[in-house]
PDB file of N, CA and C in Angstrom:
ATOM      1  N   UNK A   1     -20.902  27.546  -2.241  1.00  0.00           N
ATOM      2  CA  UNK A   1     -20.119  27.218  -3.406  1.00  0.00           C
ATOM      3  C   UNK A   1     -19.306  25.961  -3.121  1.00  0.00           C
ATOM      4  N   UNK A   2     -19.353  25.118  -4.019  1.00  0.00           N
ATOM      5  CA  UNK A   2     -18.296  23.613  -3.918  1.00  0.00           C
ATOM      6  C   UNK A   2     -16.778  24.069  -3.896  1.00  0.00           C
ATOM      7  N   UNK A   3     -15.878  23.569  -2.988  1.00  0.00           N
ATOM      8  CA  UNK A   3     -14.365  23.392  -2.953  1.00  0.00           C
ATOM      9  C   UNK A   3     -13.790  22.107  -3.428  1.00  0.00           C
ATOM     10  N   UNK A   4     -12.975  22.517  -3.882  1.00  0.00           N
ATOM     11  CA  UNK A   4     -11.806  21.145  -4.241  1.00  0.00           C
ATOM     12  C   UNK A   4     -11.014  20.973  -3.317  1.00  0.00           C
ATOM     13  N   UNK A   5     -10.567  20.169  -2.597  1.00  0.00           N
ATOM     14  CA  UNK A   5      -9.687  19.694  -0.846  1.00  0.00           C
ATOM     15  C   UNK A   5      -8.659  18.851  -1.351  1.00  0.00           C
ATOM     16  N   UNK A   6      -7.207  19.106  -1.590  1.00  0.00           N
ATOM     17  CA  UNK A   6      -6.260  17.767  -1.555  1.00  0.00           C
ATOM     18  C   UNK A   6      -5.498  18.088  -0.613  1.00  0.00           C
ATOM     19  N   UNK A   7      -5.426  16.779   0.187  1.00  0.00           N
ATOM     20  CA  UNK A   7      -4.792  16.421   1.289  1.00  0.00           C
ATOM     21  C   UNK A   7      -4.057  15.532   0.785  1.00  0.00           C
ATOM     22  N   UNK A   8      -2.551  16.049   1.266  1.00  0.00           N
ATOM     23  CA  UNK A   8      -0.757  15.299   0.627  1.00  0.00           C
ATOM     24  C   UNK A   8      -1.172  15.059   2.075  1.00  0.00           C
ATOM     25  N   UNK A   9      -0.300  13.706   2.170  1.00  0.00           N
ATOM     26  CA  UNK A   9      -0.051  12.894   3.653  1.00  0.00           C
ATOM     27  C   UNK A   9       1.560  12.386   3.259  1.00  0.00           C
ATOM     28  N   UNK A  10       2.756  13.559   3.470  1.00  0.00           N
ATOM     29  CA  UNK A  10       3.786  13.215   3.038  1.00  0.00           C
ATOM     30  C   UNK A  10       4.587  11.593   4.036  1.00  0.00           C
ATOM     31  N   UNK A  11       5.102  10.788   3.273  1.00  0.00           N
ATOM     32  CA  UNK A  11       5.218   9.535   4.548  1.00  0.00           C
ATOM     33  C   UNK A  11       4.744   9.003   4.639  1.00  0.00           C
ATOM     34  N   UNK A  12       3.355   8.912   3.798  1.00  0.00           N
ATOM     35  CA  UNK A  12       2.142   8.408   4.822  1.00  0.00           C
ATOM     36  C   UNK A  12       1.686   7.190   3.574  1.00  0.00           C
ATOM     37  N   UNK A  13       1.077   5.960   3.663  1.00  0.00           N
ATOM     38  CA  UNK A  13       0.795   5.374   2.553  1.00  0.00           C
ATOM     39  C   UNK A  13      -0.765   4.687   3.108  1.00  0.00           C
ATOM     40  N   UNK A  14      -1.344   3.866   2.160  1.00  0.00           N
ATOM     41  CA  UNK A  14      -2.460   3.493   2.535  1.00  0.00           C
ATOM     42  C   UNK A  14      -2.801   2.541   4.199  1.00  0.00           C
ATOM     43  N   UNK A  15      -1.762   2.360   4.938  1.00  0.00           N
ATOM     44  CA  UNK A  15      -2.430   2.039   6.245  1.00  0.00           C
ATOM     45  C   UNK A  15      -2.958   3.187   6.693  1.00  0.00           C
ATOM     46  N   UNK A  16      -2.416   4.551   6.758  1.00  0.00           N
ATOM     47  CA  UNK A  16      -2.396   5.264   7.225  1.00  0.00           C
ATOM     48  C   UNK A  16      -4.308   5.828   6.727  1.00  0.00           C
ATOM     49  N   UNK A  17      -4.366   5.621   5.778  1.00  0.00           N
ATOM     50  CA  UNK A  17      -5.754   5.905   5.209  1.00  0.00           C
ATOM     51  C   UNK A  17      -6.733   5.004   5.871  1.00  0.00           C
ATOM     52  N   UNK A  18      -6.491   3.549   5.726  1.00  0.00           N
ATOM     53  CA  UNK A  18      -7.681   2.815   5.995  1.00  0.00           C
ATOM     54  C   UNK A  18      -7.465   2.830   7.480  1.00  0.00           C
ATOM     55  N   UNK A  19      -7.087   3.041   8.509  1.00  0.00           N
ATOM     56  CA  UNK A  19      -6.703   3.630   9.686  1.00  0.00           C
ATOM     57  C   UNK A  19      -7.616   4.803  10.223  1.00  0.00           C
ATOM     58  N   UNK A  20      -7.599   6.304   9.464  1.00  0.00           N
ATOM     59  CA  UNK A  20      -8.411   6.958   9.669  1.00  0.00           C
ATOM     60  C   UNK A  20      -9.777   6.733   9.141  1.00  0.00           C
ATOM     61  N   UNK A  21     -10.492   5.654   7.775  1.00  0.00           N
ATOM     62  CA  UNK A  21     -11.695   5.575   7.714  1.00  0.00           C
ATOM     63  C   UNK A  21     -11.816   4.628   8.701  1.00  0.00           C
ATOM     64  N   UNK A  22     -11.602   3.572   9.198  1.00  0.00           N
ATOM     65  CA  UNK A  22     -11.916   3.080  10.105  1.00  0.00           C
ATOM     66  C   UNK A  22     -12.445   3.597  11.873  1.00  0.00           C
ATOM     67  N   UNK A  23     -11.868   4.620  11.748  1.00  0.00           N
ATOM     68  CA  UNK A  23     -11.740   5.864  13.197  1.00  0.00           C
ATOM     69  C   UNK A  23     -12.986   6.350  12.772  1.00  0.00           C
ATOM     70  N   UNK A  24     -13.131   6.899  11.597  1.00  0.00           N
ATOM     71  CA  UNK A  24     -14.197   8.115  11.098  1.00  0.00           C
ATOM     72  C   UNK A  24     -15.379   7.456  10.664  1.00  0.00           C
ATOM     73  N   UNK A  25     -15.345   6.148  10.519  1.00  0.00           N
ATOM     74  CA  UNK A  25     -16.542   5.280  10.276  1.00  0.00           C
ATOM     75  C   UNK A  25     -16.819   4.558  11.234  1.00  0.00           C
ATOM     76  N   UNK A  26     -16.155   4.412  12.271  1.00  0.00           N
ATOM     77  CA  UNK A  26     -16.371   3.590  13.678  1.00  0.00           C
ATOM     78  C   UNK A  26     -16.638   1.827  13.445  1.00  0.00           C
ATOM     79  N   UNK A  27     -15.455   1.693  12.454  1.00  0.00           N
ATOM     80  CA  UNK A  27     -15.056   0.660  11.897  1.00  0.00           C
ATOM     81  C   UNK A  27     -16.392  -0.233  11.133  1.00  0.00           C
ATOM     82  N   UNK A  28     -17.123   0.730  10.217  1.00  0.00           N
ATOM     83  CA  UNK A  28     -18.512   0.478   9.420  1.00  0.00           C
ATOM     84  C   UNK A  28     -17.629   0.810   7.825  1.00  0.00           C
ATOM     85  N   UNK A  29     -16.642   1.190   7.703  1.00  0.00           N
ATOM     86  CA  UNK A  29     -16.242   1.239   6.104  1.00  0.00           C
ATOM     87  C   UNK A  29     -16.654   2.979   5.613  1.00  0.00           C
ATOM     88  N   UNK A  30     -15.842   2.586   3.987  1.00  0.00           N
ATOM     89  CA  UNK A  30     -16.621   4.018   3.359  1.00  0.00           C
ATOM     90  C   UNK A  30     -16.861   3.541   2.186  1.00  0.00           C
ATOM     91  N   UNK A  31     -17.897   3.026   1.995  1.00  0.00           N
ATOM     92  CA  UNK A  31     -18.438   2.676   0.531  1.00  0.00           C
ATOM     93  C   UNK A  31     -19.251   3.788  -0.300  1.00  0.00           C
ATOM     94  N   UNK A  32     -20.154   4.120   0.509  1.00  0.00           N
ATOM     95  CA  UNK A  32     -20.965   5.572   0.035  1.00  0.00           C
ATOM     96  C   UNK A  32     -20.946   6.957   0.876  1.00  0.00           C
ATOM     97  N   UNK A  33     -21.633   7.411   0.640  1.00  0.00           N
ATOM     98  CA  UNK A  33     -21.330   9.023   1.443  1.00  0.00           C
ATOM     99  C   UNK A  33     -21.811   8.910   2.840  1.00  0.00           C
ATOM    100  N   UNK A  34     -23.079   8.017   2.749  1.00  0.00           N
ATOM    101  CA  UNK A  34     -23.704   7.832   4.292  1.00  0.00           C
ATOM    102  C   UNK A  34     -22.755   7.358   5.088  1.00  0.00           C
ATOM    103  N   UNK A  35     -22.049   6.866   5.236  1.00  0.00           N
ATOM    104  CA  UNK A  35     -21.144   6.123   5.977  1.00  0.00           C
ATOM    105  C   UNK A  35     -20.237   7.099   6.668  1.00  0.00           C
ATOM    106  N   UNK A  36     -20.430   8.269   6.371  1.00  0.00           N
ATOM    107  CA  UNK A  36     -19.460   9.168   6.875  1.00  0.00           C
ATOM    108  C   UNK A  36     -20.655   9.535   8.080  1.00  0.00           C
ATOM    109  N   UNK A  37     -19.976  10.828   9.383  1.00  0.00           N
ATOM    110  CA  UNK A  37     -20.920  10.794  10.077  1.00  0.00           C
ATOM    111  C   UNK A  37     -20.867  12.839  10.021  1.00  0.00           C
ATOM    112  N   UNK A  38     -20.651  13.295   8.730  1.00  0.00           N
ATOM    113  CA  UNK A  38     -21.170  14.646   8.227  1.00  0.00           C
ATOM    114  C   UNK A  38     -21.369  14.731   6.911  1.00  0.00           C
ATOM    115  N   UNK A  39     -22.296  15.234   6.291  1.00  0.00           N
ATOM    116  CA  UNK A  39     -23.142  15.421   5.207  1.00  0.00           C
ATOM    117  C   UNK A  39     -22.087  16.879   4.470  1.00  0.00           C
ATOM    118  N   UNK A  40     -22.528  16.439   3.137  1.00  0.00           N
ATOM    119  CA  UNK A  40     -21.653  17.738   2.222  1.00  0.00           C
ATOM    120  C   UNK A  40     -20.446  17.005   1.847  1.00  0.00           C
ATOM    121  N   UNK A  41     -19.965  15.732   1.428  1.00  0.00           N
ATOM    122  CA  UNK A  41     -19.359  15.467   1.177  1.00  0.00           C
ATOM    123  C   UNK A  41     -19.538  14.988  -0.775  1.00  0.00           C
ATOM    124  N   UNK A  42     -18.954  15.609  -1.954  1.00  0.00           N
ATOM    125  CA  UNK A  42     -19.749  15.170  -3.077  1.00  0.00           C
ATOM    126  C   UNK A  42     -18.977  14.150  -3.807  1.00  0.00           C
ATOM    127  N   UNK A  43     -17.521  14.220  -4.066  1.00  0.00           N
ATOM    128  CA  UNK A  43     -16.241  13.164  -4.146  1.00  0.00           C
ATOM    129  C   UNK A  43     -15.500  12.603  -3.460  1.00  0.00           C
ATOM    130  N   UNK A  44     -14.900  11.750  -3.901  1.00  0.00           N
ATOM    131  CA  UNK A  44     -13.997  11.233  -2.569  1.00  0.00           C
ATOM    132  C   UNK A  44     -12.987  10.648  -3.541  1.00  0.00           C
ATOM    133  N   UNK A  45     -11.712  10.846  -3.405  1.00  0.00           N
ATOM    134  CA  UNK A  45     -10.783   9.531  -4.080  1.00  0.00           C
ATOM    135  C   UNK A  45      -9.210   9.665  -3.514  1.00  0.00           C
ATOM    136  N   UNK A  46      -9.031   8.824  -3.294  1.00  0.00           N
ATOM    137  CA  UNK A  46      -7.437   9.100  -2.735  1.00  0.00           C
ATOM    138  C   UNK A  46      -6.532   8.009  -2.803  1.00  0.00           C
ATOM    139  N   UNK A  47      -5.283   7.913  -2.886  1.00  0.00           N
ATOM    140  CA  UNK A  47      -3.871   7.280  -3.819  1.00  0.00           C
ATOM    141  C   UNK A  47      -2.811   7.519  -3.546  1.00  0.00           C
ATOM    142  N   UNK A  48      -1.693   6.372  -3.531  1.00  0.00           N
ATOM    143  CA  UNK A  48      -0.465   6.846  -3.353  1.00  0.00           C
ATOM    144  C   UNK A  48       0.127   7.641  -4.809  1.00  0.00           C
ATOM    145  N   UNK A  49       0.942   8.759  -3.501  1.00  0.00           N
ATOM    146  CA  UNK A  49       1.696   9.640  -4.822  1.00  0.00           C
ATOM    147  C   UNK A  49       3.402   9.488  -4.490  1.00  0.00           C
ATOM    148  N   UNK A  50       4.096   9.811  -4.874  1.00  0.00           N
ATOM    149  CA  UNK A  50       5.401   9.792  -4.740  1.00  0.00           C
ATOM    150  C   UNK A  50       6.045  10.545  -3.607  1.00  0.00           C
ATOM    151  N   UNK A  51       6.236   9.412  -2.489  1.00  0.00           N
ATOM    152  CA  UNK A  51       6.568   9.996  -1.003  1.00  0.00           C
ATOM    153  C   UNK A  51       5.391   9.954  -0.046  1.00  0.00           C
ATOM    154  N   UNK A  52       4.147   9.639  -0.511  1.00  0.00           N
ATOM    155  CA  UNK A  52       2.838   9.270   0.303  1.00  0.00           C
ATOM    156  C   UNK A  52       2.041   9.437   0.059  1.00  0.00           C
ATOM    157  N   UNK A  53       0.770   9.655   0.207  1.00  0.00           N
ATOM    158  CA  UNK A  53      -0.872   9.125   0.083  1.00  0.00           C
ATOM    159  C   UNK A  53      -0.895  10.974  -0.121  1.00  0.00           C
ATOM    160  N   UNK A  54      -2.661  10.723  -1.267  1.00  0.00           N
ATOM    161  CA  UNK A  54      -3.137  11.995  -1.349  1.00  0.00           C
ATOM    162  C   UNK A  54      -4.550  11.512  -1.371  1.00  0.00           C
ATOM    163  N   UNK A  55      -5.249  12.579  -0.930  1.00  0.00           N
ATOM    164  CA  UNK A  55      -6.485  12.538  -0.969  1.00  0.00           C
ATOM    165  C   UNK A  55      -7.294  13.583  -1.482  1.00  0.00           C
ATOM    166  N   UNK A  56      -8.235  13.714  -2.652  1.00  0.00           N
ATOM    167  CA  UNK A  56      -8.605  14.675  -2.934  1.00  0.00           C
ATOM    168  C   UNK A  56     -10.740  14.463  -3.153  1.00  0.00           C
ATOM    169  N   UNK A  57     -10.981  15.903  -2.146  1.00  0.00           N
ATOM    170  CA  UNK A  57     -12.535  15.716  -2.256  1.00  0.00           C
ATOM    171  C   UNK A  57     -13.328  17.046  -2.797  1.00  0.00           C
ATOM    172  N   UNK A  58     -14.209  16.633  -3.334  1.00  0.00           N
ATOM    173  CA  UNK A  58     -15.089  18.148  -3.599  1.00  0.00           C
ATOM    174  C   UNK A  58     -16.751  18.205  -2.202  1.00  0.00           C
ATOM    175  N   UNK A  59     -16.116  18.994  -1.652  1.00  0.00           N
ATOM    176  CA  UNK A  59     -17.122  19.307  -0.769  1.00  0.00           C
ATOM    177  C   UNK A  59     -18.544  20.309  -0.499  1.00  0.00           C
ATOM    178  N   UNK A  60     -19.489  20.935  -0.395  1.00  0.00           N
ATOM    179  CA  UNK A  60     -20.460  21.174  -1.068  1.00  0.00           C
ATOM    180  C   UNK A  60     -19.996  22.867  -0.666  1.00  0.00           C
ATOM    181  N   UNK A  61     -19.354  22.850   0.502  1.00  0.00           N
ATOM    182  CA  UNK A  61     -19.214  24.119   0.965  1.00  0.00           C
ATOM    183  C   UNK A  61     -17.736  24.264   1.603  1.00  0.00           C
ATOM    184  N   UNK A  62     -17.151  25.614   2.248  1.00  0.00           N
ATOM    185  CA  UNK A  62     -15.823  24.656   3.065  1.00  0.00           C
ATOM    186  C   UNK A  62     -16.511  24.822   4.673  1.00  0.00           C
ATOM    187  N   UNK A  63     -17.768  25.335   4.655  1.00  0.00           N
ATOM    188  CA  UNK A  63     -18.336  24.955   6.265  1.00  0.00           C
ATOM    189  C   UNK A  63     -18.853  23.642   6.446  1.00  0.00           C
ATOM    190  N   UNK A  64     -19.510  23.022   5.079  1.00  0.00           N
ATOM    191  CA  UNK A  64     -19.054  21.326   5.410  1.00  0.00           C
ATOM    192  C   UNK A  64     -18.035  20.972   5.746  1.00  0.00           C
ATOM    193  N   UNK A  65     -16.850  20.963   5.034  1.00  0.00           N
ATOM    194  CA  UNK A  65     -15.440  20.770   5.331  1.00  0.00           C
ATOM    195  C   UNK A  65     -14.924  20.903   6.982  1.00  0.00           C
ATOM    196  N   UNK A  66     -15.216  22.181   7.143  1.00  0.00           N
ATOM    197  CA  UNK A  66     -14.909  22.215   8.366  1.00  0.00           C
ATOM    198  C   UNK A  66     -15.605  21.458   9.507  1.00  0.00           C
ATOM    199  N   UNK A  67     -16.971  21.392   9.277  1.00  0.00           N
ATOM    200  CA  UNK A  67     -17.571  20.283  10.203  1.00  0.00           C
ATOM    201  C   UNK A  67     -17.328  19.443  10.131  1.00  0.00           C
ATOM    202  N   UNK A  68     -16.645  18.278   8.888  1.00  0.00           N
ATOM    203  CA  UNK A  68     -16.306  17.279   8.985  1.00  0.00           C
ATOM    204  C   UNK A  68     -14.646  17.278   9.767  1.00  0.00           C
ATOM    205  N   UNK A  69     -14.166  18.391   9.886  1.00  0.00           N
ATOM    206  CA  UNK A  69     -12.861  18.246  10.440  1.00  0.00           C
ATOM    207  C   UNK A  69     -12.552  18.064  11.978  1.00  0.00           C
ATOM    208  N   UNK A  70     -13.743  18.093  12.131  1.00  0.00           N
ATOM    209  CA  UNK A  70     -14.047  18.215  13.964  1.00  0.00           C
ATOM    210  C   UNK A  70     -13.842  16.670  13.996  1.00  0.00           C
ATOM    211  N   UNK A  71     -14.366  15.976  13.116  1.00  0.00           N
ATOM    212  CA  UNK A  71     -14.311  14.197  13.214  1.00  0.00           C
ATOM    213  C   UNK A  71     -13.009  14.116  12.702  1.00  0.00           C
ATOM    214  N   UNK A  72     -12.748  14.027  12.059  1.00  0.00           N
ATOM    215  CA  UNK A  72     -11.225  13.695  11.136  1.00  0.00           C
ATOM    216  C   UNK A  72     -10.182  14.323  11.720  1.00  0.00           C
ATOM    217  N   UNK A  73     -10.249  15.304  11.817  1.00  0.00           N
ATOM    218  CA  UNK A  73      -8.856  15.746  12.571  1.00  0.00           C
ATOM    219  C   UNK A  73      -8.271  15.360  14.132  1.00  0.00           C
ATOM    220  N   UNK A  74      -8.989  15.182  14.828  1.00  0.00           N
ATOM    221  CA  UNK A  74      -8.395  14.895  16.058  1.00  0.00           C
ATOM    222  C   UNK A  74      -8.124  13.248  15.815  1.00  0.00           C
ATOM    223  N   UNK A  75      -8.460  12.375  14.820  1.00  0.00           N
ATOM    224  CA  UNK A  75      -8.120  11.054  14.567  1.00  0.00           C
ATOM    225  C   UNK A  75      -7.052  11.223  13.736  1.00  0.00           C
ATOM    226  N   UNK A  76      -6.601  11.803  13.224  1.00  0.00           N
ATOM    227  CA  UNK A  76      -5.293  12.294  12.673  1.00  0.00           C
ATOM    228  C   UNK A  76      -4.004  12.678  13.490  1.00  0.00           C
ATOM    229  N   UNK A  77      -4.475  13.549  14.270  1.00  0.00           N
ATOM    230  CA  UNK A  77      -3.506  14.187  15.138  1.00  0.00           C
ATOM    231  C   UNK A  77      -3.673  12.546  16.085  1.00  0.00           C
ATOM    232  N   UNK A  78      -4.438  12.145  16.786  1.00  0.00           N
ATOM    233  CA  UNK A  78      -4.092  10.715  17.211  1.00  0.00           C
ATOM    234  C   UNK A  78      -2.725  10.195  17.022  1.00  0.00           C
ATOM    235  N   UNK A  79      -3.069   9.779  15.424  1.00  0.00           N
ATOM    236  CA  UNK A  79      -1.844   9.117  14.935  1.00  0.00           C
ATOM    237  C   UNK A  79      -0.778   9.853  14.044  1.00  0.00           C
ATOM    238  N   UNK A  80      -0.658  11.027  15.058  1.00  0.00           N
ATOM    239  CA  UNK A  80       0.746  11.952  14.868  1.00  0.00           C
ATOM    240  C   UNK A  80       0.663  12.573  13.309  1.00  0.00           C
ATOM    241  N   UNK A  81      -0.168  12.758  13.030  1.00  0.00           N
ATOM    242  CA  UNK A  81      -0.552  13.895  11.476  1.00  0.00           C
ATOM    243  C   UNK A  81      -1.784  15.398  11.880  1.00  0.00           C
ATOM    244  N   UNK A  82      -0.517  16.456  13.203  1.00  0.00           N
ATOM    245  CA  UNK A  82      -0.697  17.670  13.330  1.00  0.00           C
ATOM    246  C   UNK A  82      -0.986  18.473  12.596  1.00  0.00           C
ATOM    247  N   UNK A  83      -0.127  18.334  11.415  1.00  0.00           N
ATOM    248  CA  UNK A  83       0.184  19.427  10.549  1.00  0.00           C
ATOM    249  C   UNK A  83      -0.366  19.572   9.178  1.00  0.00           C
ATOM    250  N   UNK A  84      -1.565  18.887   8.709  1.00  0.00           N
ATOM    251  CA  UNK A  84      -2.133  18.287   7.441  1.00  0.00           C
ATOM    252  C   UNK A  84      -2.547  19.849   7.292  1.00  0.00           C
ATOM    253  N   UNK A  85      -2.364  20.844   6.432  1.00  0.00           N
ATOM    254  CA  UNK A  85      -2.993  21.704   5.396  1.00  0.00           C
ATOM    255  C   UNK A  85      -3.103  21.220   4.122  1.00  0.00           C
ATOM    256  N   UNK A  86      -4.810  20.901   4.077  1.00  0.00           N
ATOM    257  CA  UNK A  86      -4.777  20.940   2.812  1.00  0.00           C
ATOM    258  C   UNK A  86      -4.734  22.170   1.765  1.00  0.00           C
ATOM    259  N   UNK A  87      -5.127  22.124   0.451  1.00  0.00           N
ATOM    260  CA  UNK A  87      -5.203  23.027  -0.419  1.00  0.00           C
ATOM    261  C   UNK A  87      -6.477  23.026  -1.018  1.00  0.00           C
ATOM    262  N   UNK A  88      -7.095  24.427  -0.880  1.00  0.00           N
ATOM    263  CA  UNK A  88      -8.558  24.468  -0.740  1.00  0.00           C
ATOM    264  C   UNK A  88      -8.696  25.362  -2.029  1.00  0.00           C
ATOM    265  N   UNK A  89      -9.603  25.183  -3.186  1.00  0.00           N
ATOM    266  CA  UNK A  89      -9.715  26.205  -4.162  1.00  0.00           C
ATOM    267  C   UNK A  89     -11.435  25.592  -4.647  1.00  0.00           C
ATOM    268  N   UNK A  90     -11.427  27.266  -5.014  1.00  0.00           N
ATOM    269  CA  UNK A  90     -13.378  26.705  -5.354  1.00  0.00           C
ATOM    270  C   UNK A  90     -13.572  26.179  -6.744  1.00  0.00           C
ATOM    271  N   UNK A  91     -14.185  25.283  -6.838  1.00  0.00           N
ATOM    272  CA  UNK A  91     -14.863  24.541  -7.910  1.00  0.00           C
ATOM    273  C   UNK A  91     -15.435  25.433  -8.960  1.00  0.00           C
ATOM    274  N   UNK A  92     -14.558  25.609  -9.753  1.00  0.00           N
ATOM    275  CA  UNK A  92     -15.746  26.059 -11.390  1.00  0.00           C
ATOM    276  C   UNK A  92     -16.337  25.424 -11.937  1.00  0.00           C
ATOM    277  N   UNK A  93     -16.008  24.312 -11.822  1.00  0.00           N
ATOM    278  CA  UNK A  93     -17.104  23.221 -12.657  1.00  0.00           C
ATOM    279  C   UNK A  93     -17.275  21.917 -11.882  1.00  0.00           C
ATOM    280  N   UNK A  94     -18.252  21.224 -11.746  1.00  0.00           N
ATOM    281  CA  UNK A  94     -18.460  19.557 -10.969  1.00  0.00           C
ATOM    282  C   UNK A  94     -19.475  19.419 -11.819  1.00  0.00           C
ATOM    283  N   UNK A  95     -19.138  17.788 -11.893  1.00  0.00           N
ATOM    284  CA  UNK A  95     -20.066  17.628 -13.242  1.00  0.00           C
ATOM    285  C   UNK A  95     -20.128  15.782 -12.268  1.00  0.00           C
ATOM    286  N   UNK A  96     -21.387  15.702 -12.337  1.00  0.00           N
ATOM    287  CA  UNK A  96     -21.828  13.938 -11.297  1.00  0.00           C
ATOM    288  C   UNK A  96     -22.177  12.843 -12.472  1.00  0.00           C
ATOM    289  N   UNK A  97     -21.918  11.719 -12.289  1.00  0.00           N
ATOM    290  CA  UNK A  97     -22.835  10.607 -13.189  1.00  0.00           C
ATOM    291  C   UNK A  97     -24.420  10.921 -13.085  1.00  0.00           C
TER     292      UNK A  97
END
């Protein structure tokens, strides 16, 4: 089943973003999904919100999710963001171009 993932990065503003795609892309970018280096990823969009960056994705499963966290998270905790829970709820509807 698809999840919805938003990740608040309180503090945190867009260095802090292009910072971790750069880590998680091995400084190749994120233009499309390939570019990531785990599959199951179906949205992507993320923005400053009031007090810091959010990121919100729909993922195909949350055992994608979690495999992608094996990459992403320890490049996080790197640069001192331990404590990121996101908020995970399942998708009733995804609708693609």
């Amino acid at each position: 089943m698809a999840i919805i993932v938003t990740f608040d990065l309180p503090g945190a503003g867009q260095d802090l973003y292009d910072t971790v795609i750069d880590r998680v892309t091995q400084g190749q970018g994120f233009t499309r999904f390939a570019d990531l280096p785990n599959p199951g990823l179906l949205s992507h969009a993320a923005g400053p919100v009031d007090g810091g960056f959010r990121v919100t994705e729909i993922w195909e499963s949350e055992e994608a999710l979690a495999h992608h966290a094996q990459t992403f998270a320890p490049v996080l905790a790197a640069l001192g963001h331990t404590d990121l829970k996101p908020t995970i709820i399942p998708a009733h509807h995804y609708v693609t171009r």
